[in-house]
PDB file of N, CA and C in Angstrom:
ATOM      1  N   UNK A   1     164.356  93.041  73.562  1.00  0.00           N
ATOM      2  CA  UNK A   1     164.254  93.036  72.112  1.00  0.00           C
ATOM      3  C   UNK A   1     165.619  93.318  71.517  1.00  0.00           C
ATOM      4  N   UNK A   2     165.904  92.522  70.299  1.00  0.00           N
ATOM      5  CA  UNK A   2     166.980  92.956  69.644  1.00  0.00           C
ATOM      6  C   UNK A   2     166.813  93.903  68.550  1.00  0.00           C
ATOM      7  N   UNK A   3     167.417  94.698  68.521  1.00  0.00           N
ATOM      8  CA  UNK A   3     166.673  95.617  67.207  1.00  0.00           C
ATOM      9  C   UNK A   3     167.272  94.973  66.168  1.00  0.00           C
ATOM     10  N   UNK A   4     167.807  93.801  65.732  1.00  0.00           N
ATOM     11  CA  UNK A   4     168.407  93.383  64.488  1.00  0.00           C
ATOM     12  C   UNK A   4     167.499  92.418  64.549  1.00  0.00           C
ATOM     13  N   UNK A   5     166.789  91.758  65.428  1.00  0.00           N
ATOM     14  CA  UNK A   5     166.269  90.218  64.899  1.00  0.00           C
ATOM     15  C   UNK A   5     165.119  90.688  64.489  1.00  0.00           C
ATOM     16  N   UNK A   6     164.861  90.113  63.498  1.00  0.00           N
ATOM     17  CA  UNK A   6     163.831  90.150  62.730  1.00  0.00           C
ATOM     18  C   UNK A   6     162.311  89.468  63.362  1.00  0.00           C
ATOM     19  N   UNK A   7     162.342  88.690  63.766  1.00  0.00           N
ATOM     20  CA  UNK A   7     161.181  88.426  64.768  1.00  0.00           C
ATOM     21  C   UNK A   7     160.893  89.633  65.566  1.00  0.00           C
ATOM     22  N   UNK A   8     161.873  90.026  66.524  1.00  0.00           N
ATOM     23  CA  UNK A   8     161.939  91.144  67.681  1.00  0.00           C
ATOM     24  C   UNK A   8     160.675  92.413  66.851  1.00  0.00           C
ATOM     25  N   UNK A   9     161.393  92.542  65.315  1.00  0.00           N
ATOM     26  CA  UNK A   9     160.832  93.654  65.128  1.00  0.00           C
ATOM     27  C   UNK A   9     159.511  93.192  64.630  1.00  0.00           C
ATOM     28  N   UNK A  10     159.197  92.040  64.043  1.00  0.00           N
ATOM     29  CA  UNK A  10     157.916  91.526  63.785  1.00  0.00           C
ATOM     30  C   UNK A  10     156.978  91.558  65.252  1.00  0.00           C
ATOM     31  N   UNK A  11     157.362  91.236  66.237  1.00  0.00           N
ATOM     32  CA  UNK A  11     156.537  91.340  67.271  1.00  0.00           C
ATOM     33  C   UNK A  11     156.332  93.129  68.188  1.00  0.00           C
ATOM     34  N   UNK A  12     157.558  93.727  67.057  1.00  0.00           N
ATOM     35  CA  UNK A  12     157.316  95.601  67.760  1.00  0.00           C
ATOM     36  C   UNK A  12     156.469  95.954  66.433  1.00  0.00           C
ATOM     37  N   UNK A  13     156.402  94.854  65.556  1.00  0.00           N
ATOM     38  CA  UNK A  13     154.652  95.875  64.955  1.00  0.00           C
ATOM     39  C   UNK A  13     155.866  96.638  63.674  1.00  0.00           C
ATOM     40  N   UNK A  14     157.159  96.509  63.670  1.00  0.00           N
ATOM     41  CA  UNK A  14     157.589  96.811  62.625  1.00  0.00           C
ATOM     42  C   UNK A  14     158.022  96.489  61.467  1.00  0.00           C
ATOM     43  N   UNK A  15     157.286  95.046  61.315  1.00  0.00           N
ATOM     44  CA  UNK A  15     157.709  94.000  60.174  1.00  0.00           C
ATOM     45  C   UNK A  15     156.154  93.654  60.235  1.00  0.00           C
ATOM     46  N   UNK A  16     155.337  93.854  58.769  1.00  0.00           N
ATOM     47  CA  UNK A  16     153.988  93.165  58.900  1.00  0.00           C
ATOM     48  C   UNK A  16     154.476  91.524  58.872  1.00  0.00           C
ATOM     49  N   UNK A  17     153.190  91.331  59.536  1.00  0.00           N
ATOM     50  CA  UNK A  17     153.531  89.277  59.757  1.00  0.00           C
ATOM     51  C   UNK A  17     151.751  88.755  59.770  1.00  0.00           C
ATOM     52  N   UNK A  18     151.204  88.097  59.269  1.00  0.00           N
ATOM     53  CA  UNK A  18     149.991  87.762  59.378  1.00  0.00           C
ATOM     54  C   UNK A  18     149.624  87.059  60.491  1.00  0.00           C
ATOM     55  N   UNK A  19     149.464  87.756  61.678  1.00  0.00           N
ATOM     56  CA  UNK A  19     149.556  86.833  62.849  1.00  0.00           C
ATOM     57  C   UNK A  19     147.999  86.171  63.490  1.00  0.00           C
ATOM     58  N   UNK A  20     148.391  84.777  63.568  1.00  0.00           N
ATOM     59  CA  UNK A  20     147.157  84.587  64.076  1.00  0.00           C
ATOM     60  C   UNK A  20     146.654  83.948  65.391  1.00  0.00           C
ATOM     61  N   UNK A  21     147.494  84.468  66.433  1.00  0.00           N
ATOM     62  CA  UNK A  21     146.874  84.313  67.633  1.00  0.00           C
ATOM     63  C   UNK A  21     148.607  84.762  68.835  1.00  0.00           C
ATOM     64  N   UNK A  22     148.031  85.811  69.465  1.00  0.00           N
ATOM     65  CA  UNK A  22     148.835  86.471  70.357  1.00  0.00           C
ATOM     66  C   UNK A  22     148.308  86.494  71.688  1.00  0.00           C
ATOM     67  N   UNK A  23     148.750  85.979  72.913  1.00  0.00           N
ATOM     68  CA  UNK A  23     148.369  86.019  74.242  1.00  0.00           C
ATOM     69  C   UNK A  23     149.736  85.308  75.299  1.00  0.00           C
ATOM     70  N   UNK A  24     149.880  85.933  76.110  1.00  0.00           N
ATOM     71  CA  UNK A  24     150.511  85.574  77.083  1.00  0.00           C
ATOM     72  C   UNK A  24     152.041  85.646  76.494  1.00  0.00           C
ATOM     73  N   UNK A  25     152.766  86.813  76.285  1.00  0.00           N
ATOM     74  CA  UNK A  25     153.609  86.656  75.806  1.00  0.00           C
ATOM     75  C   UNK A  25     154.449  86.228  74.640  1.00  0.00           C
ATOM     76  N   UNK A  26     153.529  85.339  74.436  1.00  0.00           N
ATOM     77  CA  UNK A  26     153.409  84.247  72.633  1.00  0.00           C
ATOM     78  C   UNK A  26     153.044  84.981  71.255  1.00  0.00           C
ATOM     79  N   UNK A  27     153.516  84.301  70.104  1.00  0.00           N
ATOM     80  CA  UNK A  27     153.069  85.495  68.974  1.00  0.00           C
ATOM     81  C   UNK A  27     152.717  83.821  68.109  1.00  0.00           C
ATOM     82  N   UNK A  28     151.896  84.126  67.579  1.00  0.00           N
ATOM     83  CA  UNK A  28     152.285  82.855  66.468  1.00  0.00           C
ATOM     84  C   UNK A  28     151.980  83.699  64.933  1.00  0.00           C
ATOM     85  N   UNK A  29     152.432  83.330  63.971  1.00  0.00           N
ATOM     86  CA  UNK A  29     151.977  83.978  62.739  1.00  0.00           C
ATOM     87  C   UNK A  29     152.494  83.171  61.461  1.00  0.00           C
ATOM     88  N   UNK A  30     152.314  83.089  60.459  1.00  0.00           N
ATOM     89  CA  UNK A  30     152.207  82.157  59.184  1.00  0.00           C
ATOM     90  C   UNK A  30     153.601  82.757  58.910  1.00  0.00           C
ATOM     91  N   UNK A  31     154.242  81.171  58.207  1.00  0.00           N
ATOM     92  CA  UNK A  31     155.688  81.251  57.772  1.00  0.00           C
ATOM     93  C   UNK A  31     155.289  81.787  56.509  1.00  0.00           C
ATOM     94  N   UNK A  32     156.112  82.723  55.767  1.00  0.00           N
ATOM     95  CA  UNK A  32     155.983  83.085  54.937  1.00  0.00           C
ATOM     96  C   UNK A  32     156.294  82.833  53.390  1.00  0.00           C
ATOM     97  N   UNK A  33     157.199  81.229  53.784  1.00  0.00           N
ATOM     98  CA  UNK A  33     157.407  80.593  52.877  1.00  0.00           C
ATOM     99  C   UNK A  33     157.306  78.887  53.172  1.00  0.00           C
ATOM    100  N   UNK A  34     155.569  78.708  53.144  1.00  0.00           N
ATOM    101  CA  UNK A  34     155.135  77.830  53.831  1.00  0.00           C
ATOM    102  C   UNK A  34     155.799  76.467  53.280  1.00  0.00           C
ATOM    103  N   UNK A  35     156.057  75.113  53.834  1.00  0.00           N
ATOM    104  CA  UNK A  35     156.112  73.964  53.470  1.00  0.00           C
ATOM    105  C   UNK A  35     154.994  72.803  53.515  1.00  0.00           C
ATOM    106  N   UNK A  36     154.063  73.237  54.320  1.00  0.00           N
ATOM    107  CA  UNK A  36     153.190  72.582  54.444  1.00  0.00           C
ATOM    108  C   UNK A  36     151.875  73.223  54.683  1.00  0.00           C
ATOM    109  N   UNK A  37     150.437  72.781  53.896  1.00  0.00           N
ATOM    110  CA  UNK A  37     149.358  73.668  53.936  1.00  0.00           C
ATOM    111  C   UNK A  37     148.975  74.610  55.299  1.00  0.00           C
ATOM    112  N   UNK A  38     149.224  73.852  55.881  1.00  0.00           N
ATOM    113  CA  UNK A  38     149.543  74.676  57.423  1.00  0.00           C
ATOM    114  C   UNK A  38     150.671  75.033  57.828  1.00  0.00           C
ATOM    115  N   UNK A  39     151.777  76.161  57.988  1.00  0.00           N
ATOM    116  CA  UNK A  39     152.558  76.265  58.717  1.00  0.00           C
ATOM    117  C   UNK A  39     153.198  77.663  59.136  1.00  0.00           C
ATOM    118  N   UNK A  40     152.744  77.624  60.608  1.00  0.00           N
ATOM    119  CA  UNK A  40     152.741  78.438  61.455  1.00  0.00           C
ATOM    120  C   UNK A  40     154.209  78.765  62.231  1.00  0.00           C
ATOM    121  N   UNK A  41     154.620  80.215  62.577  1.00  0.00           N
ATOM    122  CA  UNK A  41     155.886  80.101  63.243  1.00  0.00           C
ATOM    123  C   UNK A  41     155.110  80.454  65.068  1.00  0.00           C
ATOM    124  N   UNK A  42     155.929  80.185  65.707  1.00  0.00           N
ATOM    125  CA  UNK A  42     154.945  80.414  66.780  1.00  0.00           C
ATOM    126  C   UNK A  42     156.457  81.015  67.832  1.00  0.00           C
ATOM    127  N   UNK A  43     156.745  82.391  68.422  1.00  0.00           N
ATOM    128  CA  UNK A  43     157.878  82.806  68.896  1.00  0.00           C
ATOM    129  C   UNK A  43     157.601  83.405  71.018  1.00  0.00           C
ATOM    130  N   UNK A  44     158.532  83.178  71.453  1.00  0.00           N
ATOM    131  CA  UNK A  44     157.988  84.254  72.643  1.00  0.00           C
ATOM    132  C   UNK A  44     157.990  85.618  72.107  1.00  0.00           C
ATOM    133  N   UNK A  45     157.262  86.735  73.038  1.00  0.00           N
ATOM    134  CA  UNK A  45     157.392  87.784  72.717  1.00  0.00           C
ATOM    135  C   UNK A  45     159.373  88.220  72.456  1.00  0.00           C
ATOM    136  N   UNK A  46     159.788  88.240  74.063  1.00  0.00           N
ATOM    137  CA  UNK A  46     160.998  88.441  74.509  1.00  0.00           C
ATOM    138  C   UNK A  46     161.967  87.698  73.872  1.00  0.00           C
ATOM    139  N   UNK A  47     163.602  88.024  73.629  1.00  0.00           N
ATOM    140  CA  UNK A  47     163.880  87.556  72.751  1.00  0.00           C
ATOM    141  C   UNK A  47     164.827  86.678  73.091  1.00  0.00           C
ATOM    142  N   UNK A  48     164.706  85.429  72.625  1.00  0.00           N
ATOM    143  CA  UNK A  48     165.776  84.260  73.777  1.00  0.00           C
ATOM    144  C   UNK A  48     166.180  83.782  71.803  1.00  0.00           C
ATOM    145  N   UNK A  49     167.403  83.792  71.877  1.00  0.00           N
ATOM    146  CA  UNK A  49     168.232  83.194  70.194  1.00  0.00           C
ATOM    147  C   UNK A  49     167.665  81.557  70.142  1.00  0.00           C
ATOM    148  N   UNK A  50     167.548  80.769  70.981  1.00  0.00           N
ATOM    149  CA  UNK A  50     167.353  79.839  70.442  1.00  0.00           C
ATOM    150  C   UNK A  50     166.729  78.651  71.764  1.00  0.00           C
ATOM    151  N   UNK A  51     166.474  77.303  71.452  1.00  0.00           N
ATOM    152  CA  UNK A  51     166.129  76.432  72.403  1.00  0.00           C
ATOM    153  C   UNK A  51     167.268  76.427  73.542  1.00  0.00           C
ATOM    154  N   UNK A  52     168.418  76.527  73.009  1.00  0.00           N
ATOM    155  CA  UNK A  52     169.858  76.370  73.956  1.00  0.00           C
ATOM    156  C   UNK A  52     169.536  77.491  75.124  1.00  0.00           C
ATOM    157  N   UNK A  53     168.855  78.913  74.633  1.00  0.00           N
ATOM    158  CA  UNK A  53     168.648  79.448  76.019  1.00  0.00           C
ATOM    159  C   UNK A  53     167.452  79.421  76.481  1.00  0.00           C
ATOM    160  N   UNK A  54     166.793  78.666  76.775  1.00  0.00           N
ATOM    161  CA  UNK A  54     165.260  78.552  76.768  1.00  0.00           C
ATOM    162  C   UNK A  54     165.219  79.219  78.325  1.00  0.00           C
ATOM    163  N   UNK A  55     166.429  78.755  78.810  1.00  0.00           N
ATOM    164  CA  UNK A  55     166.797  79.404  80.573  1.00  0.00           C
ATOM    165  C   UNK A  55     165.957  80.853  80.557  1.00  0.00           C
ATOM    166  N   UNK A  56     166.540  81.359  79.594  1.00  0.00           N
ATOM    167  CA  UNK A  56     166.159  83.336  79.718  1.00  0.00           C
ATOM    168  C   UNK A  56     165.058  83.499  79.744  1.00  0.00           C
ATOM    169  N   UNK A  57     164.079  82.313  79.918  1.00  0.00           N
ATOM    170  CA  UNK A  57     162.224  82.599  79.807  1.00  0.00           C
ATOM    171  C   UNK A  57     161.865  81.863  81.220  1.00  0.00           C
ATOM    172  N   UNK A  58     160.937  82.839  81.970  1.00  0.00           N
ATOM    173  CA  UNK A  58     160.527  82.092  83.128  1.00  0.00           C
ATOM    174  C   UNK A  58     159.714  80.873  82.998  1.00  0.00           C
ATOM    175  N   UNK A  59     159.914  80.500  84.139  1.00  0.00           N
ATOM    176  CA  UNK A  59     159.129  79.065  83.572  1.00  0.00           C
ATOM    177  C   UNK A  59     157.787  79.288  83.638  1.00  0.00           C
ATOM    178  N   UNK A  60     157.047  80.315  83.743  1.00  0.00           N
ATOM    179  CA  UNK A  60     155.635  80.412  83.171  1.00  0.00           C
ATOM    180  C   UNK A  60     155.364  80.214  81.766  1.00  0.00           C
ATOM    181  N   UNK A  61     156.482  81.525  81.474  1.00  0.00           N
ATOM    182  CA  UNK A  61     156.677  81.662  79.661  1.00  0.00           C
ATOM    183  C   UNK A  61     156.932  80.115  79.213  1.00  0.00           C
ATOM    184  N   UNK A  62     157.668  79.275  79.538  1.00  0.00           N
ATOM    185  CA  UNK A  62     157.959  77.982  79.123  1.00  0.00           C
ATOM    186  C   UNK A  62     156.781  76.929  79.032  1.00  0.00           C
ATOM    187  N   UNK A  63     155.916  77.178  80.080  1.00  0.00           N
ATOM    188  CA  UNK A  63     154.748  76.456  80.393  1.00  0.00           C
ATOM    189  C   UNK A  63     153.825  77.075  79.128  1.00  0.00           C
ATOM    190  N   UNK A  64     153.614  78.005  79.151  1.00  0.00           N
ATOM    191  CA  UNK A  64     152.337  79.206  78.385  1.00  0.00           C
ATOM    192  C   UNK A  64     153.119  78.357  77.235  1.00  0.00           C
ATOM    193  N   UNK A  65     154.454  78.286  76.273  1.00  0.00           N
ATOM    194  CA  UNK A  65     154.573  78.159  75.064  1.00  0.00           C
ATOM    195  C   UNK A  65     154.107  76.831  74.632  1.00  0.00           C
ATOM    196  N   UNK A  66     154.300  75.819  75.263  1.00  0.00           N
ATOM    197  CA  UNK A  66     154.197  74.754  74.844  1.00  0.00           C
ATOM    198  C   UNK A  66     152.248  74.989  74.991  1.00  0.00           C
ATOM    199  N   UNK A  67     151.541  75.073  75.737  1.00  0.00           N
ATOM    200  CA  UNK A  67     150.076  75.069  75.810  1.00  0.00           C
ATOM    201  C   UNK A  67     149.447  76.320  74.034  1.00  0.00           C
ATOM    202  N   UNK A  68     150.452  77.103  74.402  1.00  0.00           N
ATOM    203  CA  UNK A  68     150.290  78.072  73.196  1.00  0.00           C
ATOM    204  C   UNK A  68     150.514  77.379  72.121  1.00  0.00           C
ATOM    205  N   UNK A  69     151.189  76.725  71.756  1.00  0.00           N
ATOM    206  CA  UNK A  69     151.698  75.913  70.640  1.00  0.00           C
ATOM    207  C   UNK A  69     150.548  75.092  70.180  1.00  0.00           C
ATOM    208  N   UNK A  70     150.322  73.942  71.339  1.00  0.00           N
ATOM    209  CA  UNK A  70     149.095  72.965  70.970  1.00  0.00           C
ATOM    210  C   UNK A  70     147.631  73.974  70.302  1.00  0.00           C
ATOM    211  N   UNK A  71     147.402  74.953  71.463  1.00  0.00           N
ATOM    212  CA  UNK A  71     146.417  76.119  70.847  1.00  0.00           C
ATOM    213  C   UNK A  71     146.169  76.387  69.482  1.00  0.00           C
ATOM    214  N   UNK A  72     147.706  76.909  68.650  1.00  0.00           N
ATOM    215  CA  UNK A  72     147.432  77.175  67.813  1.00  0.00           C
ATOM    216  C   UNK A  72     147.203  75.938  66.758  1.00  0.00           C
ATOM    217  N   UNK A  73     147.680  75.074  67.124  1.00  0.00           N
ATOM    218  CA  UNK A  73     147.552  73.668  66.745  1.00  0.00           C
ATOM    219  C   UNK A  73     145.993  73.581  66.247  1.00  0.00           C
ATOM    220  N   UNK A  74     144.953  73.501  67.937  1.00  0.00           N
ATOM    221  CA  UNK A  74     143.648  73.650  67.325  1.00  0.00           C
ATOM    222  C   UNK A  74     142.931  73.987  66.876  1.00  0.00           C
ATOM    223  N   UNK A  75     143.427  75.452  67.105  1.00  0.00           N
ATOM    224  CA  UNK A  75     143.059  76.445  65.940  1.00  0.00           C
ATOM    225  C   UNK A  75     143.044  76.559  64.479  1.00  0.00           C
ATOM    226  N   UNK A  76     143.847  75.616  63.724  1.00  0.00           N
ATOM    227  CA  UNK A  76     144.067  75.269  62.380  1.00  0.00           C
ATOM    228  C   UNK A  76     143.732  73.599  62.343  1.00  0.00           C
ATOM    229  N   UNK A  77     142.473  73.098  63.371  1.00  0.00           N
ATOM    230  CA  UNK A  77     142.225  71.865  63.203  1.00  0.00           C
ATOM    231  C   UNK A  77     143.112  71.028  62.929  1.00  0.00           C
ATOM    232  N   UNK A  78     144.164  70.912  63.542  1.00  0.00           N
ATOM    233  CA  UNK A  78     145.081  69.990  63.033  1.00  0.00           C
ATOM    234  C   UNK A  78     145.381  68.606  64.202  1.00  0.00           C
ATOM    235  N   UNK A  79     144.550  68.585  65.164  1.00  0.00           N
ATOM    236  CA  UNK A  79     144.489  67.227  66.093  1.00  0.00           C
ATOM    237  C   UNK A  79     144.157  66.187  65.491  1.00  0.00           C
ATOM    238  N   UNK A  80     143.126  66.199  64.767  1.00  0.00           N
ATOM    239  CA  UNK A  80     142.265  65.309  64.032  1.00  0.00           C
ATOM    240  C   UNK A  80     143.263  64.040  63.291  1.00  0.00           C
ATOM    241  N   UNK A  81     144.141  65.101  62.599  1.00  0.00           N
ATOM    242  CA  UNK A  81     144.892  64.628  61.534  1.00  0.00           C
ATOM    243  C   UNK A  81     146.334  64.620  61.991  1.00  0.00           C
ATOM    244  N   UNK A  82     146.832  65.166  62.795  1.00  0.00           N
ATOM    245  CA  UNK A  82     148.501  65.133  63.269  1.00  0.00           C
ATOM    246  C   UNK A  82     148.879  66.405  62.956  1.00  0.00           C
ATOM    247  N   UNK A  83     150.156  66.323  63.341  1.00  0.00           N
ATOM    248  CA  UNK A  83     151.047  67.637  63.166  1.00  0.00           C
ATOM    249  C   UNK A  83     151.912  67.511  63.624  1.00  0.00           C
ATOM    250  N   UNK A  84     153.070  68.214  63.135  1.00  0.00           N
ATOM    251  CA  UNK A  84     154.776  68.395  63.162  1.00  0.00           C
ATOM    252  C   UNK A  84     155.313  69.402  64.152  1.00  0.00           C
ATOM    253  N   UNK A  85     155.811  69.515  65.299  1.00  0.00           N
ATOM    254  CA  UNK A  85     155.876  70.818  65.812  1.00  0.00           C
ATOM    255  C   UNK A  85     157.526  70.802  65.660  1.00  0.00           C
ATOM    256  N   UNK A  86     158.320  72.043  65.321  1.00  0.00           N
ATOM    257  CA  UNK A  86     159.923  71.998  65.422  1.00  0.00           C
ATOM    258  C   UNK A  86     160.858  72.989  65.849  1.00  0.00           C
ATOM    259  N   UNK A  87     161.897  72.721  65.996  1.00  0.00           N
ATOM    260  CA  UNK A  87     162.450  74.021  66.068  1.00  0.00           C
ATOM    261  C   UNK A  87     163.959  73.573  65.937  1.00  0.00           C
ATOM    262  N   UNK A  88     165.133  74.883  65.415  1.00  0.00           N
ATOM    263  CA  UNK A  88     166.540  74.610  64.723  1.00  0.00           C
ATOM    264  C   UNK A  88     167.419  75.196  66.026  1.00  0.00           C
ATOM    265  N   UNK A  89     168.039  74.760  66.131  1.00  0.00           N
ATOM    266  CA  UNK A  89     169.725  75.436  66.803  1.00  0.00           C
ATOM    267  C   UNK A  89     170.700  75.432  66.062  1.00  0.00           C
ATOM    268  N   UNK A  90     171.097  76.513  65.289  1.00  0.00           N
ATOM    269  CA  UNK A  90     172.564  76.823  65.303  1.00  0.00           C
ATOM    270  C   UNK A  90     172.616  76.283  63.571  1.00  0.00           C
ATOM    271  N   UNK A  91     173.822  76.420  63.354  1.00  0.00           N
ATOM    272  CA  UNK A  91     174.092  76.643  61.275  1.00  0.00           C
ATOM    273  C   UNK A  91     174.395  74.687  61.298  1.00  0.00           C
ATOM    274  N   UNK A  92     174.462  73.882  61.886  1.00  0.00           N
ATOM    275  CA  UNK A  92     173.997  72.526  61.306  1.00  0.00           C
ATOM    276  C   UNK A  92     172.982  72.204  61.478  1.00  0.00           C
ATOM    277  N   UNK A  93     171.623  72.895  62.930  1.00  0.00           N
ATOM    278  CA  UNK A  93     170.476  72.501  62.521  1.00  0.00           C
ATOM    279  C   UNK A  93     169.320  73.551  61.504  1.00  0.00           C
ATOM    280  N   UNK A  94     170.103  74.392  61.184  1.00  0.00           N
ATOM    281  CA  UNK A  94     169.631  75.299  60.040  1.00  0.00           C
ATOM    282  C   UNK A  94     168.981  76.402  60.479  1.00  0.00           C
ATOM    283  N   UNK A  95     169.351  76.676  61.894  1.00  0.00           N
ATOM    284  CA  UNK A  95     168.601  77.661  62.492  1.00  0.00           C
ATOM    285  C   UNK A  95     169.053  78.878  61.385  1.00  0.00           C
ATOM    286  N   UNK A  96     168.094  79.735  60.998  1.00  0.00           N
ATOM    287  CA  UNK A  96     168.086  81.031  59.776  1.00  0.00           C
ATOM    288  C   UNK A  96     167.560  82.126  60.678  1.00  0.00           C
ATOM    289  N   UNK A  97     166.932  81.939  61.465  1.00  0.00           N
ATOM    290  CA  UNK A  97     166.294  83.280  62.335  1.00  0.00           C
ATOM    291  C   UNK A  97     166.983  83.123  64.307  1.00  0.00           C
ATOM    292  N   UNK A  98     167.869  83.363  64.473  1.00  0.00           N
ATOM    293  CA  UNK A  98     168.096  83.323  65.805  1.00  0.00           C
ATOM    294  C   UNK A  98     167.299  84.544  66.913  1.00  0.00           C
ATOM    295  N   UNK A  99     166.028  83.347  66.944  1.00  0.00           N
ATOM    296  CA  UNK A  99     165.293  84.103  68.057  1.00  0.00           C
ATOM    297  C   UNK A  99     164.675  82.778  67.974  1.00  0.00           C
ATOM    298  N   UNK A 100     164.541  82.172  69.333  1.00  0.00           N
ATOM    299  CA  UNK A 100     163.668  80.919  69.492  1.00  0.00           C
ATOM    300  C   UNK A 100     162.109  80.774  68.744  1.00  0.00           C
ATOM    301  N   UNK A 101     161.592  80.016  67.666  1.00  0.00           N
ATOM    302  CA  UNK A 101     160.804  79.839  67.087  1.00  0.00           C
ATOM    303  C   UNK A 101     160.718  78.373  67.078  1.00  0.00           C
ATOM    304  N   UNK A 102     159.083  78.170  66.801  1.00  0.00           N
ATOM    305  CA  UNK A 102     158.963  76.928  66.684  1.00  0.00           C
ATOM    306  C   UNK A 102     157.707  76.771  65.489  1.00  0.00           C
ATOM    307  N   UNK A 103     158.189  75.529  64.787  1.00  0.00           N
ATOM    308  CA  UNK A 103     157.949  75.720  63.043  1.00  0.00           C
ATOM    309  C   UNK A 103     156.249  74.657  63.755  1.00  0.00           C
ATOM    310  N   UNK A 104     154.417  75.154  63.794  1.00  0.00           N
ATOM    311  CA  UNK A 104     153.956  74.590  63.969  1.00  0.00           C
ATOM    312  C   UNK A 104     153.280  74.339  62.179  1.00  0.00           C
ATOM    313  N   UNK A 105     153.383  72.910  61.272  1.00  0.00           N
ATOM    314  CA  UNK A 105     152.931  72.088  60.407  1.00  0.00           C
ATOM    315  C   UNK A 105     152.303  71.452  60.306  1.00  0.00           C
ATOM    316  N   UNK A 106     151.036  71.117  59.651  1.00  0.00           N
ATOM    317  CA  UNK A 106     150.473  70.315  59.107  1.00  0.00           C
ATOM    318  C   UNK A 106     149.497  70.255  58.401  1.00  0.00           C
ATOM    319  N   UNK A 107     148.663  69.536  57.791  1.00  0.00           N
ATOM    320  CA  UNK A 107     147.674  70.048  56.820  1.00  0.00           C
ATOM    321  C   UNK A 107     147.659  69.034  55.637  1.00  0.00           C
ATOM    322  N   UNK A 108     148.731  67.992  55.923  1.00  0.00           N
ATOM    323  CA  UNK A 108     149.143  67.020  54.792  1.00  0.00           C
ATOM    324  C   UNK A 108     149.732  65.982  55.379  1.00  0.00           C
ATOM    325  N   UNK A 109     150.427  65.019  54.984  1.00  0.00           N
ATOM    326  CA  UNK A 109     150.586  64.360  55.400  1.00  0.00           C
ATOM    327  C   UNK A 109     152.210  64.050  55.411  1.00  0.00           C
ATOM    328  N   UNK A 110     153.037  63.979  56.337  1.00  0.00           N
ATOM    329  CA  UNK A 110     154.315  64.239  56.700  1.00  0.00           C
ATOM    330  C   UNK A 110     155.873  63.320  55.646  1.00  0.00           C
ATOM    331  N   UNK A 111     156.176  63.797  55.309  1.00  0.00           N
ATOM    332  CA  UNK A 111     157.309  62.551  54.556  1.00  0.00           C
ATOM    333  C   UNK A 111     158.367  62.315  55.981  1.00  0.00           C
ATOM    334  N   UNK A 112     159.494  61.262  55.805  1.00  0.00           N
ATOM    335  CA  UNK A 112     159.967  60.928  57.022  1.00  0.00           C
ATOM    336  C   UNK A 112     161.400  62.327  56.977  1.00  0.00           C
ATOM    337  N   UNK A 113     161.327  62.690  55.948  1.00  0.00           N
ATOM    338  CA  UNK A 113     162.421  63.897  56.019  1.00  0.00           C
ATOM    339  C   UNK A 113     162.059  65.610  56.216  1.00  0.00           C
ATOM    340  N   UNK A 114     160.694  65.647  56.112  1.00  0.00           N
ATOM    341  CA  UNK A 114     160.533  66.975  56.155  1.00  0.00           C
ATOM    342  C   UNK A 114     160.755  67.195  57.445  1.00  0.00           C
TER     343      UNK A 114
END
C-alpha cells in the first residue's frame, strides 16, 4: 500500500467509496464523477501505479481481474447491451490516479470519443 494513493487508502477503509463487489483481491466501486449511467472503477487490492506494471501482480491476480471485471460487468446488467472497459497510463493518457484502475461503463450508448 501506498499511503499517498488514494485508492490504497480507499481500499484500507480510509476513504469512504461506495463499493460494490470485493473478492479475490479486487475492489470495484462507483466513479464518483460518473460519465456514463454505469460507471464503475474496478482496482487490485495491492498497489501496482499503472498497466505498465501489471508485472507486480501474480498472474492469478491478473487472471482474477480480468474475470472480476466481466463480473462486475454482470452485475450492472450490462452484457445485454455492451460496455466500455478502460484504463490510462501516464499524463498523455490522462492517467489522474496512479494505481492501476480500470474505468468499467455503460448504461448508454457509447460516442466514438468517450
Amino acid at each position: 500500500m501506498s499511503d499517498h494513493c488514494l485508492f490504497c487508502r480507499i481500499v484500507a477503509g480510509e476513504i469512504p467509496a461506495e463499493v460494490v463487489r470485493r473478492e479475490n483481491g479486487m475492489v470495484a466501486f462507483n466513479d464518483i464523477n460518473p460519465k456514463t449511467p454505469v460507471h464503475v472503477l474496478v482496482i487490485p487490492e495491492r498497489h501496482v501505479d499503472s498497466l505498465a506494471g501489471v508485472e507486480g501482480l501474480t498472474p492469478e491476480e491478473r487472471s482474477d481481474m480480468l474475470a472480476f471485471i466481466a463480473a462486475v460487468a454482470r452485475d450492472h446488467d450490462l452484457e445485454g447491451t455492451g460496455y466500455r472497459v478502460t484504463t490510462n497510463h501516464g499524463e498523455d493518457g490522462r492517467q489522474s490516479v496512479h494505481h492501476l484502475h480500470w474505468h468499467v461503463m455503460g448504461g448508454t450508448r457509447m460516442s466514438d470519443m468517450m
